[in-house]
PDB file of N, CA and C in Angstrom:
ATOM      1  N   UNK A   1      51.689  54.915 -17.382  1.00  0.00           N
ATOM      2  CA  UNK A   1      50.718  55.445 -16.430  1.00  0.00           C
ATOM      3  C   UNK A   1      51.282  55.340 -15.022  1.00  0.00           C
ATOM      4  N   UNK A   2      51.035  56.404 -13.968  1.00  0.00           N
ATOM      5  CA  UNK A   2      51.928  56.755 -12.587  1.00  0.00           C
ATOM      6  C   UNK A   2      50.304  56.037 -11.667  1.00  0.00           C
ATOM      7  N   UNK A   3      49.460  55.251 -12.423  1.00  0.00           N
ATOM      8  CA  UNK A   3      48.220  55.009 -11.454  1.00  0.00           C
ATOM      9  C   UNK A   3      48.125  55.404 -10.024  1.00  0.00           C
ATOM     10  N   UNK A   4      47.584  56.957 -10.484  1.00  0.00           N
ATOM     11  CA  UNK A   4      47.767  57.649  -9.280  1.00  0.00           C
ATOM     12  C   UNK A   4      48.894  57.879  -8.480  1.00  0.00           C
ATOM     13  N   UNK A   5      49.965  57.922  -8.882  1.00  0.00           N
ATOM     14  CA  UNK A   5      51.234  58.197  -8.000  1.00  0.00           C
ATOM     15  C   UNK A   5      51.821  59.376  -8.652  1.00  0.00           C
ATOM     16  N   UNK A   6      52.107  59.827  -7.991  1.00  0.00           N
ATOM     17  CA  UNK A   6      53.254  61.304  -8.399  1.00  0.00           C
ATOM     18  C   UNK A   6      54.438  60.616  -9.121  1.00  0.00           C
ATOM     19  N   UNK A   7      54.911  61.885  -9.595  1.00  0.00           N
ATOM     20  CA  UNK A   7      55.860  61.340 -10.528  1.00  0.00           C
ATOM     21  C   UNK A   7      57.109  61.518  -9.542  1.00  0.00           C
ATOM     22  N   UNK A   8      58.386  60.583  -9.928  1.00  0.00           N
ATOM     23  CA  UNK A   8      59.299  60.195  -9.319  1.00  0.00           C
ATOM     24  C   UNK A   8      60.503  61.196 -10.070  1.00  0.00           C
ATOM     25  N   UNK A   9      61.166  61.386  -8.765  1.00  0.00           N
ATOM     26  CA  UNK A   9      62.760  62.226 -10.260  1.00  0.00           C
ATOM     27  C   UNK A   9      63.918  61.200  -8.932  1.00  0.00           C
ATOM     28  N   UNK A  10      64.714  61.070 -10.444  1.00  0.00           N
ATOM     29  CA  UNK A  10      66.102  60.067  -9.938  1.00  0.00           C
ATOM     30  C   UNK A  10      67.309  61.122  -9.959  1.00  0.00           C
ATOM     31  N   UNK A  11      67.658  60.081  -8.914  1.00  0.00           N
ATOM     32  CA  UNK A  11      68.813  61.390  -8.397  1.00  0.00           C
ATOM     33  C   UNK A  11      70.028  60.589  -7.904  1.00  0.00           C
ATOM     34  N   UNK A  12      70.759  61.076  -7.067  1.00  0.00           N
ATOM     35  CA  UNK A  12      71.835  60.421  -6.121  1.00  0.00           C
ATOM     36  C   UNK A  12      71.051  59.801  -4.992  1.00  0.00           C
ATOM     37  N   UNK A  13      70.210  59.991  -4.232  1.00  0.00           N
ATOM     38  CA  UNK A  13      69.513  59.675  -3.152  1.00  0.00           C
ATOM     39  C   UNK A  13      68.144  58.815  -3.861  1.00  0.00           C
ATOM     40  N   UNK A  14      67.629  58.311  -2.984  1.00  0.00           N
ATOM     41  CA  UNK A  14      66.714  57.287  -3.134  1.00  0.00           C
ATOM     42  C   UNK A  14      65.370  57.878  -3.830  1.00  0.00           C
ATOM     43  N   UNK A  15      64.656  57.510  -4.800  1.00  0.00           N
ATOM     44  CA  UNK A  15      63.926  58.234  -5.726  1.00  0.00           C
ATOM     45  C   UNK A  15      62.166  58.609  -4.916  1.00  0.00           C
ATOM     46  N   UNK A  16      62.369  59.934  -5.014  1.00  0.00           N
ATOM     47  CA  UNK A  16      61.200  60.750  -4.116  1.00  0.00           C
ATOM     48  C   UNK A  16      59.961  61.382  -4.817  1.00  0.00           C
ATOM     49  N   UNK A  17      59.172  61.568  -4.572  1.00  0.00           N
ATOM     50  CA  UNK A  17      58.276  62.459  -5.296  1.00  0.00           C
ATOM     51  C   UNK A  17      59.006  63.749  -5.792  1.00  0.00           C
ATOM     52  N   UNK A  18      58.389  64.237  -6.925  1.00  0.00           N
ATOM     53  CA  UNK A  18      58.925  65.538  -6.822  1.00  0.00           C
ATOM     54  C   UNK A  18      57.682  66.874  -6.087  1.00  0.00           C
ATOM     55  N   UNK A  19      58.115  67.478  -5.489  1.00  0.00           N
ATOM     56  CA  UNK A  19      57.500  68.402  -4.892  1.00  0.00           C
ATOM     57  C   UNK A  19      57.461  69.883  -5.475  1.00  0.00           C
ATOM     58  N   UNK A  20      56.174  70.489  -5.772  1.00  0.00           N
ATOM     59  CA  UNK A  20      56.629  71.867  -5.907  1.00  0.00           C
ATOM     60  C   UNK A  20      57.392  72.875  -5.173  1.00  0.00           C
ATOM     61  N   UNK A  21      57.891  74.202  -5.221  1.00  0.00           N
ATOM     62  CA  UNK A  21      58.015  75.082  -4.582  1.00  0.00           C
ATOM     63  C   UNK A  21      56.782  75.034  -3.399  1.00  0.00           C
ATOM     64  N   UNK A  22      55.858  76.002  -4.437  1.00  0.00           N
ATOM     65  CA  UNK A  22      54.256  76.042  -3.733  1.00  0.00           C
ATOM     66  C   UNK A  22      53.988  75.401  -2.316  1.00  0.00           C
ATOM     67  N   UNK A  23      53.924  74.069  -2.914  1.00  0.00           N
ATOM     68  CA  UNK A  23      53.637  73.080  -2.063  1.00  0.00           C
ATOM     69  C   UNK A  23      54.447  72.872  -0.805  1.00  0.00           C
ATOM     70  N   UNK A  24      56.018  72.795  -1.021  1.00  0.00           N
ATOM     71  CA  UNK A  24      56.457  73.054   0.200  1.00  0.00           C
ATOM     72  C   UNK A  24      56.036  73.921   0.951  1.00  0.00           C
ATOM     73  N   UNK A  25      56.227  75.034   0.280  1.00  0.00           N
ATOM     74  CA  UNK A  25      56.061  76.340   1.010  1.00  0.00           C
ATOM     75  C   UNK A  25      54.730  76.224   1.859  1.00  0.00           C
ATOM     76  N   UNK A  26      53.516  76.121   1.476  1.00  0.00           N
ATOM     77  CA  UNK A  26      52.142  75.362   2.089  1.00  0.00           C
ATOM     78  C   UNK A  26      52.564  74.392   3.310  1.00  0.00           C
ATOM     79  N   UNK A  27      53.125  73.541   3.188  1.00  0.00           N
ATOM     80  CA  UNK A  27      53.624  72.608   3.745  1.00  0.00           C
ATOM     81  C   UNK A  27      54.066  73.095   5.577  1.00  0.00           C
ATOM     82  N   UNK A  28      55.577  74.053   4.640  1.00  0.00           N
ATOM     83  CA  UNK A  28      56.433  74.670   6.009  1.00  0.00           C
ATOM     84  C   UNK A  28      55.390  75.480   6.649  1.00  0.00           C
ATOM     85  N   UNK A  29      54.612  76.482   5.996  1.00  0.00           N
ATOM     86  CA  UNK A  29      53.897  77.303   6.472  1.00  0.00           C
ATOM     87  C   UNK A  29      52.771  76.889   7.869  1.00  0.00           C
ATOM     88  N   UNK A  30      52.327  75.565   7.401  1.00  0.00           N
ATOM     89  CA  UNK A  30      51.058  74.603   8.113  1.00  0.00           C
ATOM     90  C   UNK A  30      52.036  74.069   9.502  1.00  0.00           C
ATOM     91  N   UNK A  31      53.391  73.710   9.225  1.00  0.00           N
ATOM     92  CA  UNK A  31      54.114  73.346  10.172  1.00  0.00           C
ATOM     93  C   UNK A  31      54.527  74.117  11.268  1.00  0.00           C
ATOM     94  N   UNK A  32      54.863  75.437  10.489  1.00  0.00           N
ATOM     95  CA  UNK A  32      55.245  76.634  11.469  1.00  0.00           C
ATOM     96  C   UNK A  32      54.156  76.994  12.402  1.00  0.00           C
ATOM     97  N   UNK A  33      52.664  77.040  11.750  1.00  0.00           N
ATOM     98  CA  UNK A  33      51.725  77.851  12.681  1.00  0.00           C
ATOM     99  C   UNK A  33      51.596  76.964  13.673  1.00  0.00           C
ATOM    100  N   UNK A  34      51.370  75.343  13.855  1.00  0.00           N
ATOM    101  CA  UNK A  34      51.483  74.363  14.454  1.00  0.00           C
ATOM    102  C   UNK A  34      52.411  74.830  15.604  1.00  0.00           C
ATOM    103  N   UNK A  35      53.592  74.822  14.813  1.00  0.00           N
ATOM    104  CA  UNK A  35      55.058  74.894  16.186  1.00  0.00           C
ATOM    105  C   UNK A  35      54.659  76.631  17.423  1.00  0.00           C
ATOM    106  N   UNK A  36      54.226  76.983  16.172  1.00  0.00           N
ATOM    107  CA  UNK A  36      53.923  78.528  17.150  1.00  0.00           C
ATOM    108  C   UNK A  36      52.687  78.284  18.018  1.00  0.00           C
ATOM    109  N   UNK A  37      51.590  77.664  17.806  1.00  0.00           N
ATOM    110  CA  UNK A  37      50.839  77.091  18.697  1.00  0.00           C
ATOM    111  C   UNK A  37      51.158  76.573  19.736  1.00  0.00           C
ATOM    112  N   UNK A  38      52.059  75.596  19.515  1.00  0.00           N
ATOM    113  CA  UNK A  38      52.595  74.600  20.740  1.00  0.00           C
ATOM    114  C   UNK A  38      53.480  75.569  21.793  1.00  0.00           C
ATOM    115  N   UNK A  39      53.934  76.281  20.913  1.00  0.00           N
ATOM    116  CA  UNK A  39      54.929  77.389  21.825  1.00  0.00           C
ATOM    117  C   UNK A  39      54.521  78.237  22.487  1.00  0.00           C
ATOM    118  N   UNK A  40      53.170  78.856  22.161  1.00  0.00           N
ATOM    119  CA  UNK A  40      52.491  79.998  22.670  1.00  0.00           C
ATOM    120  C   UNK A  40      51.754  79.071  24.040  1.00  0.00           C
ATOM    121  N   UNK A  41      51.211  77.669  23.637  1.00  0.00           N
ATOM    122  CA  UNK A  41      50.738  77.395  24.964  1.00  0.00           C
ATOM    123  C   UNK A  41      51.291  76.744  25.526  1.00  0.00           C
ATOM    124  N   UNK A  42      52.910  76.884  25.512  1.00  0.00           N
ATOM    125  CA  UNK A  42      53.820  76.455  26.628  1.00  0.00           C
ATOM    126  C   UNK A  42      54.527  74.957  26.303  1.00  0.00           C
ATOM    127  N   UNK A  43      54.006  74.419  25.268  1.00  0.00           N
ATOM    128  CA  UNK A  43      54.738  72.627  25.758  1.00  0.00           C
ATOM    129  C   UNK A  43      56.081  73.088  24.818  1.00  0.00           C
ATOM    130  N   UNK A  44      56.801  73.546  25.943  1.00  0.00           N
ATOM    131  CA  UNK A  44      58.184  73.555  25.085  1.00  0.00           C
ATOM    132  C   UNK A  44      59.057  72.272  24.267  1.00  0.00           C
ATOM    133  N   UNK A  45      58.611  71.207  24.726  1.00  0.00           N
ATOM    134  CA  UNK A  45      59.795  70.185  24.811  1.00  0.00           C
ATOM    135  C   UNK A  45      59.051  69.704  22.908  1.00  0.00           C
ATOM    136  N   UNK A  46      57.759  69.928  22.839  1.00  0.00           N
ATOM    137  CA  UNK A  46      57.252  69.558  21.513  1.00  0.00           C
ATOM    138  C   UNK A  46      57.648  70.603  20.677  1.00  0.00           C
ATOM    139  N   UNK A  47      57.619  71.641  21.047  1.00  0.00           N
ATOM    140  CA  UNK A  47      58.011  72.973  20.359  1.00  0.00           C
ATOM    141  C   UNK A  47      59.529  72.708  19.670  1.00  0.00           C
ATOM    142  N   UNK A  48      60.213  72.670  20.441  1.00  0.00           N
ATOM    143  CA  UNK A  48      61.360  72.286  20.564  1.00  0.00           C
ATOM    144  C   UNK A  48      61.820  71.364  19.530  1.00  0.00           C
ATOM    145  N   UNK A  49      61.316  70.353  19.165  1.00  0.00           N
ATOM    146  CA  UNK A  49      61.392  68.889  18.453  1.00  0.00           C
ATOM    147  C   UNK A  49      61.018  69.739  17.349  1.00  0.00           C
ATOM    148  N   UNK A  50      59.802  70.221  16.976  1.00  0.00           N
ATOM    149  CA  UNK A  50      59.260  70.891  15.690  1.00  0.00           C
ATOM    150  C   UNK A  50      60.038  71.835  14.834  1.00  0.00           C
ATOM    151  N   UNK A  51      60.369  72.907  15.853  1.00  0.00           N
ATOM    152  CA  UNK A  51      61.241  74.044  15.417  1.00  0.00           C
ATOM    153  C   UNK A  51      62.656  73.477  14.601  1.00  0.00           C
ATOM    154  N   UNK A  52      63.074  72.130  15.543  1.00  0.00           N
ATOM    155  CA  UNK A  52      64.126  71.623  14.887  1.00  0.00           C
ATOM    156  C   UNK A  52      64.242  70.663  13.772  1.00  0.00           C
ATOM    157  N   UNK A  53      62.428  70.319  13.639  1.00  0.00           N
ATOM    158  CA  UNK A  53      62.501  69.272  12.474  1.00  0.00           C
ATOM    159  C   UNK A  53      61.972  70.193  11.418  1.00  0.00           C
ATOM    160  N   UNK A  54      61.682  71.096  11.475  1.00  0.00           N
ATOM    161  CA  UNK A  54      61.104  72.296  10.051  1.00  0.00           C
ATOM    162  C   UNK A  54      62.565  72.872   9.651  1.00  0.00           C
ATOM    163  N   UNK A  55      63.582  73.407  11.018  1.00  0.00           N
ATOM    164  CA  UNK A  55      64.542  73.644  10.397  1.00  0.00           C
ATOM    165  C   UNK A  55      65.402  72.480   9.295  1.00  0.00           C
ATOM    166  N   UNK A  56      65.335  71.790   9.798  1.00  0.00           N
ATOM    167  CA  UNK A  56      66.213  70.409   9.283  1.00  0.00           C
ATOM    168  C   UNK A  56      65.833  70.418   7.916  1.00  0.00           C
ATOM    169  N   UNK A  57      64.392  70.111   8.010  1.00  0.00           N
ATOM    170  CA  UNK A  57      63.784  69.668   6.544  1.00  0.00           C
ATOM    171  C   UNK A  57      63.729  71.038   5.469  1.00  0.00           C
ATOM    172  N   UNK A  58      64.009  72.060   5.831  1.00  0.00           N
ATOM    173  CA  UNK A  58      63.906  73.275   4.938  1.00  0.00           C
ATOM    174  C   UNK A  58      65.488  73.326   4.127  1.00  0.00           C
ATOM    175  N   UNK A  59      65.958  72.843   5.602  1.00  0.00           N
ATOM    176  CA  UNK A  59      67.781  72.977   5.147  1.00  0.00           C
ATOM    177  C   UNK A  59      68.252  72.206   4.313  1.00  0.00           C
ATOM    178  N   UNK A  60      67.237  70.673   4.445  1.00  0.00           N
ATOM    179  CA  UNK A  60      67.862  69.539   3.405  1.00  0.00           C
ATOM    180  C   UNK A  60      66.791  69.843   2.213  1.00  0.00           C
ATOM    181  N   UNK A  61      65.851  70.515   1.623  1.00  0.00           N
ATOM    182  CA  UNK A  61      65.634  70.640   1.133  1.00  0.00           C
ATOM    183  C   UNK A  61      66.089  71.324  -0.034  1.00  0.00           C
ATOM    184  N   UNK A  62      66.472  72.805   0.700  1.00  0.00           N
ATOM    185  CA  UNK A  62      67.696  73.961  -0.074  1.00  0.00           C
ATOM    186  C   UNK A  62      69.005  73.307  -0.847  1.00  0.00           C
ATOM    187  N   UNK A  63      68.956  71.897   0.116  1.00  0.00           N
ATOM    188  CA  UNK A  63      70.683  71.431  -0.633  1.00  0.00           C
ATOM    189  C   UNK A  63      70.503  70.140  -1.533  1.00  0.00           C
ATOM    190  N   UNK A  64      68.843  69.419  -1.592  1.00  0.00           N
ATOM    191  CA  UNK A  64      68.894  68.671  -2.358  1.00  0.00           C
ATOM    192  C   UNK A  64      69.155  69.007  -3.585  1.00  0.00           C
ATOM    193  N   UNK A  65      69.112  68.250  -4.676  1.00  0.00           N
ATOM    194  CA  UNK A  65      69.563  68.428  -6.066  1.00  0.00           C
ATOM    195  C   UNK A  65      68.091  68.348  -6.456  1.00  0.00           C
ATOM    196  N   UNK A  66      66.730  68.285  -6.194  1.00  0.00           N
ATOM    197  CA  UNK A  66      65.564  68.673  -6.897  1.00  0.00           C
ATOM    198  C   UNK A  66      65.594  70.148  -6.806  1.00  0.00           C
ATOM    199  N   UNK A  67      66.220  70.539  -5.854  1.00  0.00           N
ATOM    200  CA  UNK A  67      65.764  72.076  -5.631  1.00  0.00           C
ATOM    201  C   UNK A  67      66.867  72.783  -6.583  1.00  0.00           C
ATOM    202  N   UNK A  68      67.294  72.448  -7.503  1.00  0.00           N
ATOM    203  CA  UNK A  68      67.529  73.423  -8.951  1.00  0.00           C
ATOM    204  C   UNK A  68      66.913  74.419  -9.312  1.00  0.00           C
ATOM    205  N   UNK A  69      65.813  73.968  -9.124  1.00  0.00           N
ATOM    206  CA  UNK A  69      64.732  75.051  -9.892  1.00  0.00           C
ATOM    207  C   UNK A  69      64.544  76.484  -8.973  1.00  0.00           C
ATOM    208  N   UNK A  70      65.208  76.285  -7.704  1.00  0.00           N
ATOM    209  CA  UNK A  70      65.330  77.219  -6.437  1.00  0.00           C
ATOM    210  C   UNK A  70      66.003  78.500  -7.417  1.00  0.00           C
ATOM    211  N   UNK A  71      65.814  79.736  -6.580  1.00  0.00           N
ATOM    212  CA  UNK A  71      67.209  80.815  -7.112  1.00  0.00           C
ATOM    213  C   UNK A  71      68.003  80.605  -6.601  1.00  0.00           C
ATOM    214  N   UNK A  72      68.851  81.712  -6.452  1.00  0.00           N
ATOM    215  CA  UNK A  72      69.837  81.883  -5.685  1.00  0.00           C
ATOM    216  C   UNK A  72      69.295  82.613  -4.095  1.00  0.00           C
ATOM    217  N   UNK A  73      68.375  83.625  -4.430  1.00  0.00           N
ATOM    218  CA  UNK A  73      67.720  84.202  -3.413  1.00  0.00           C
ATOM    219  C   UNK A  73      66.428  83.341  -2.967  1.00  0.00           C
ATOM    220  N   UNK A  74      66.173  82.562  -3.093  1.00  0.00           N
ATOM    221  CA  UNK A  74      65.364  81.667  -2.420  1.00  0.00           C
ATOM    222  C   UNK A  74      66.239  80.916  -1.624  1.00  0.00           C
ATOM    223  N   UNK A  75      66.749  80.236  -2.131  1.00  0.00           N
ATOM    224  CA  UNK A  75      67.590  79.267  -1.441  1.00  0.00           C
ATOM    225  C   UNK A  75      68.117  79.900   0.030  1.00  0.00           C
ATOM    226  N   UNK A  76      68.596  80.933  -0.127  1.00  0.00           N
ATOM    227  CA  UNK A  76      69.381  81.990   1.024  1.00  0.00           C
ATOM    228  C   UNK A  76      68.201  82.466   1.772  1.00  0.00           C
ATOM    229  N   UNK A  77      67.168  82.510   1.421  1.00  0.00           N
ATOM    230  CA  UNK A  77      66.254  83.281   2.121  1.00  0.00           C
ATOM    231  C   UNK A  77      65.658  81.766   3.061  1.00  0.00           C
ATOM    232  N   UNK A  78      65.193  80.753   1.936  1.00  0.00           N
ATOM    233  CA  UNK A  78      64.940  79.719   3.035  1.00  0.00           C
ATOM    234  C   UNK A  78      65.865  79.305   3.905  1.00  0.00           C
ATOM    235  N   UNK A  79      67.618  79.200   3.814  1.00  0.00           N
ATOM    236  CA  UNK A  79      68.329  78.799   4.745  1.00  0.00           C
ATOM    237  C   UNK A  79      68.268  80.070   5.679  1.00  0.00           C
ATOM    238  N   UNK A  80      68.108  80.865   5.850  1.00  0.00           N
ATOM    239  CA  UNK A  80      68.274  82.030   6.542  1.00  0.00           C
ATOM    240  C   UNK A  80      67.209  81.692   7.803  1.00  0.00           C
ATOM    241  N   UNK A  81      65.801  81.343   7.082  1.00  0.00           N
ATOM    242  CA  UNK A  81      64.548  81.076   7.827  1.00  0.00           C
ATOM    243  C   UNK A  81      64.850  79.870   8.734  1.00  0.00           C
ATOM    244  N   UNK A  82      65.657  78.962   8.457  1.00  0.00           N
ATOM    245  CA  UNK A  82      65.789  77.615   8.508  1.00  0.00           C
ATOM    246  C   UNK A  82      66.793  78.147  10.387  1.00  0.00           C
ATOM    247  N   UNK A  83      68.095  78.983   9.811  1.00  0.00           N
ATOM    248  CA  UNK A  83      68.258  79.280  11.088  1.00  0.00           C
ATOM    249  C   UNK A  83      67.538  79.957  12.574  1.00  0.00           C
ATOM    250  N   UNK A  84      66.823  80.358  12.011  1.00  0.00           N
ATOM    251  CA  UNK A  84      66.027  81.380  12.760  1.00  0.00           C
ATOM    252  C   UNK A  84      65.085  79.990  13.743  1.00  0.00           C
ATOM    253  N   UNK A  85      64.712  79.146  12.922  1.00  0.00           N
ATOM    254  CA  UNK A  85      63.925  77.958  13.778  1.00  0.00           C
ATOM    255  C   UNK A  85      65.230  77.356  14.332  1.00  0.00           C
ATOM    256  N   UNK A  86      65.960  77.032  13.772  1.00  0.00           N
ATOM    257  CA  UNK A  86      67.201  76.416  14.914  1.00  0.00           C
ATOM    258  C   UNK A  86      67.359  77.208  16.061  1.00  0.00           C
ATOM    259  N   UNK A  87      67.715  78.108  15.929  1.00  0.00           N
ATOM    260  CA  UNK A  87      67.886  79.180  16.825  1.00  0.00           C
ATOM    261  C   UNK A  87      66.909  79.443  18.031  1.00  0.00           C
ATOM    262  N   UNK A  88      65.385  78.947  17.512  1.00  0.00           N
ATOM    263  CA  UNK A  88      64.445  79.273  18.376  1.00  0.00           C
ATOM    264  C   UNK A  88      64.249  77.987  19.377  1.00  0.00           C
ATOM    265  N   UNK A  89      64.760  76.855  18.492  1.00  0.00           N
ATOM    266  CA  UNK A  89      65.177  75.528  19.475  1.00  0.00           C
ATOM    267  C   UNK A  89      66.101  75.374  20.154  1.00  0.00           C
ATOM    268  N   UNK A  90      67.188  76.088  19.632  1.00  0.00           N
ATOM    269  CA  UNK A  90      68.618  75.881  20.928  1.00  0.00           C
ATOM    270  C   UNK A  90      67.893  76.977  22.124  1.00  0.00           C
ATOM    271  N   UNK A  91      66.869  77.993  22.267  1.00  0.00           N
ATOM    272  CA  UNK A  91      66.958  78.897  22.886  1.00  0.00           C
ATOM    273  C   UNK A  91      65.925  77.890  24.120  1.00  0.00           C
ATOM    274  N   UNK A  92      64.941  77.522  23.559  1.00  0.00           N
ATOM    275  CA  UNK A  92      64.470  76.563  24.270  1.00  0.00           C
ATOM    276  C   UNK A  92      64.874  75.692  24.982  1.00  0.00           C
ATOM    277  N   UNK A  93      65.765  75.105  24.322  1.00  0.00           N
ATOM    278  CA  UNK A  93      66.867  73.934  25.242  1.00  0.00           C
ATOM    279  C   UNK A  93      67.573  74.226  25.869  1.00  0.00           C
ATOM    280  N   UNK A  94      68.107  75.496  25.991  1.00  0.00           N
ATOM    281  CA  UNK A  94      68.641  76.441  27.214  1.00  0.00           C
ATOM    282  C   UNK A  94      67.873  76.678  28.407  1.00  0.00           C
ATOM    283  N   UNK A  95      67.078  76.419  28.017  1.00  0.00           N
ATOM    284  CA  UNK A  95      65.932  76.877  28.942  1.00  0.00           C
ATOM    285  C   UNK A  95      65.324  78.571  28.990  1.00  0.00           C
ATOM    286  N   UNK A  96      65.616  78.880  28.034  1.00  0.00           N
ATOM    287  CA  UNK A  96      65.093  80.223  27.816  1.00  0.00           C
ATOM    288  C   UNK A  96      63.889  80.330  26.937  1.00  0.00           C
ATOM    289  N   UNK A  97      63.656  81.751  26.662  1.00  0.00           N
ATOM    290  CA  UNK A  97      62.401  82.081  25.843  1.00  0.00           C
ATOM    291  C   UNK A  97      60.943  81.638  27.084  1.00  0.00           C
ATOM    292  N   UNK A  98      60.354  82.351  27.148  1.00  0.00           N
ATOM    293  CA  UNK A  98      59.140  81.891  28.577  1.00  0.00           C
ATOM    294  C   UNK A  98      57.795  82.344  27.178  1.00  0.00           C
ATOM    295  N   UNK A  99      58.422  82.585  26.352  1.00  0.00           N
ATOM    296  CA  UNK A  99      56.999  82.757  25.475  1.00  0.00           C
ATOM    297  C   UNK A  99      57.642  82.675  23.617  1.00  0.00           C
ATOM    298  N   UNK A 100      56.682  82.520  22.782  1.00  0.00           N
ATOM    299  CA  UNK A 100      56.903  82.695  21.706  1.00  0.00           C
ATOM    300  C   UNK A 100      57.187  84.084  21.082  1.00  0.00           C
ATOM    301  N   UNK A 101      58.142  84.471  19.826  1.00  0.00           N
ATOM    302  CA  UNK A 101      58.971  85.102  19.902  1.00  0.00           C
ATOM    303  C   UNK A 101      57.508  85.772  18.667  1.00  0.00           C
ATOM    304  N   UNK A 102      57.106  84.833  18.005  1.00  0.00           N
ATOM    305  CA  UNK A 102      55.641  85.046  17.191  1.00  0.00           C
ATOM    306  C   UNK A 102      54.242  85.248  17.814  1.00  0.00           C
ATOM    307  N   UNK A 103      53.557  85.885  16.877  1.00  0.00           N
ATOM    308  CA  UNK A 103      52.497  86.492  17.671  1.00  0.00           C
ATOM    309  C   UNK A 103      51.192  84.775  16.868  1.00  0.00           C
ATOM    310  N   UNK A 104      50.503  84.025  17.939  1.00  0.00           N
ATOM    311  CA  UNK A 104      49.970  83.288  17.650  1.00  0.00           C
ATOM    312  C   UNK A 104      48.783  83.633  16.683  1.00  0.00           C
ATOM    313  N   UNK A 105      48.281  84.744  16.736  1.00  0.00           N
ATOM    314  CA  UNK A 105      46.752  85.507  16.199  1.00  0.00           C
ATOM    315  C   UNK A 105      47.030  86.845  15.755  1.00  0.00           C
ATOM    316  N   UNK A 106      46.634  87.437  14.771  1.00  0.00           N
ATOM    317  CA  UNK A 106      46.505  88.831  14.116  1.00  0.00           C
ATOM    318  C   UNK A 106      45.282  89.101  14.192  1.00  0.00           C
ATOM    319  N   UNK A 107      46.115  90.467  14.639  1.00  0.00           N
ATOM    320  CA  UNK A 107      44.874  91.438  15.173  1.00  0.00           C
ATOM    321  C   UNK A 107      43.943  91.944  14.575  1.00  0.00           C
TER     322      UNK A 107
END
């Protein structure tokens, strides 16, 4: 019995929950609208931190060894996404971008 605990998968790295796809994806998604919030009303320097910790965690995600179950075109599509938030943090730390590159609200 996991009394109430998620189940564990062993690996090379220190033993983690296992996570769905789904769930990440939920996860990044809740994180992103967050970071686009912060960005749309200006606090760059939090923006900044976010953009670069969603990239991070998408990227180490793609290369852990739970993410087997990934395709080939997932994997590429999330690292692809993964740059695009790096990208939106180095642009920041340049001191560029005066607004978000995302639209905060649909019309």
């Amino acid at each position: 019995a996991l009394n109430g605990r998620k189940k564990l998968v062993r690996g090379t790295r220190e033993m983690a929950p296992q996570v769905t796809k789904q769930a990440l994806g939920a996860r990044w998604i809740q994180e992103f609208k967050k970071v686009v919030e912060m960005d749309g009303w200006g606090q760059r320097e939090e923006a900044k931190d976010l953009y670069s910790n969603l990239a991070r965690s998408i990227s180490q995600e793609c290369m852990a060894e739970t993410s087997s179950s990934w395709t080939s075109r997932e994997a590429v599509n999330a690292e692809r996404i993964s740059i695009c938030l790096w990208l939106r943090a180095t642009e920041i730390k340049r001191g560029g971008g005066r607004a978000s590159p995302w639209p905060t609200s649909r019309p």
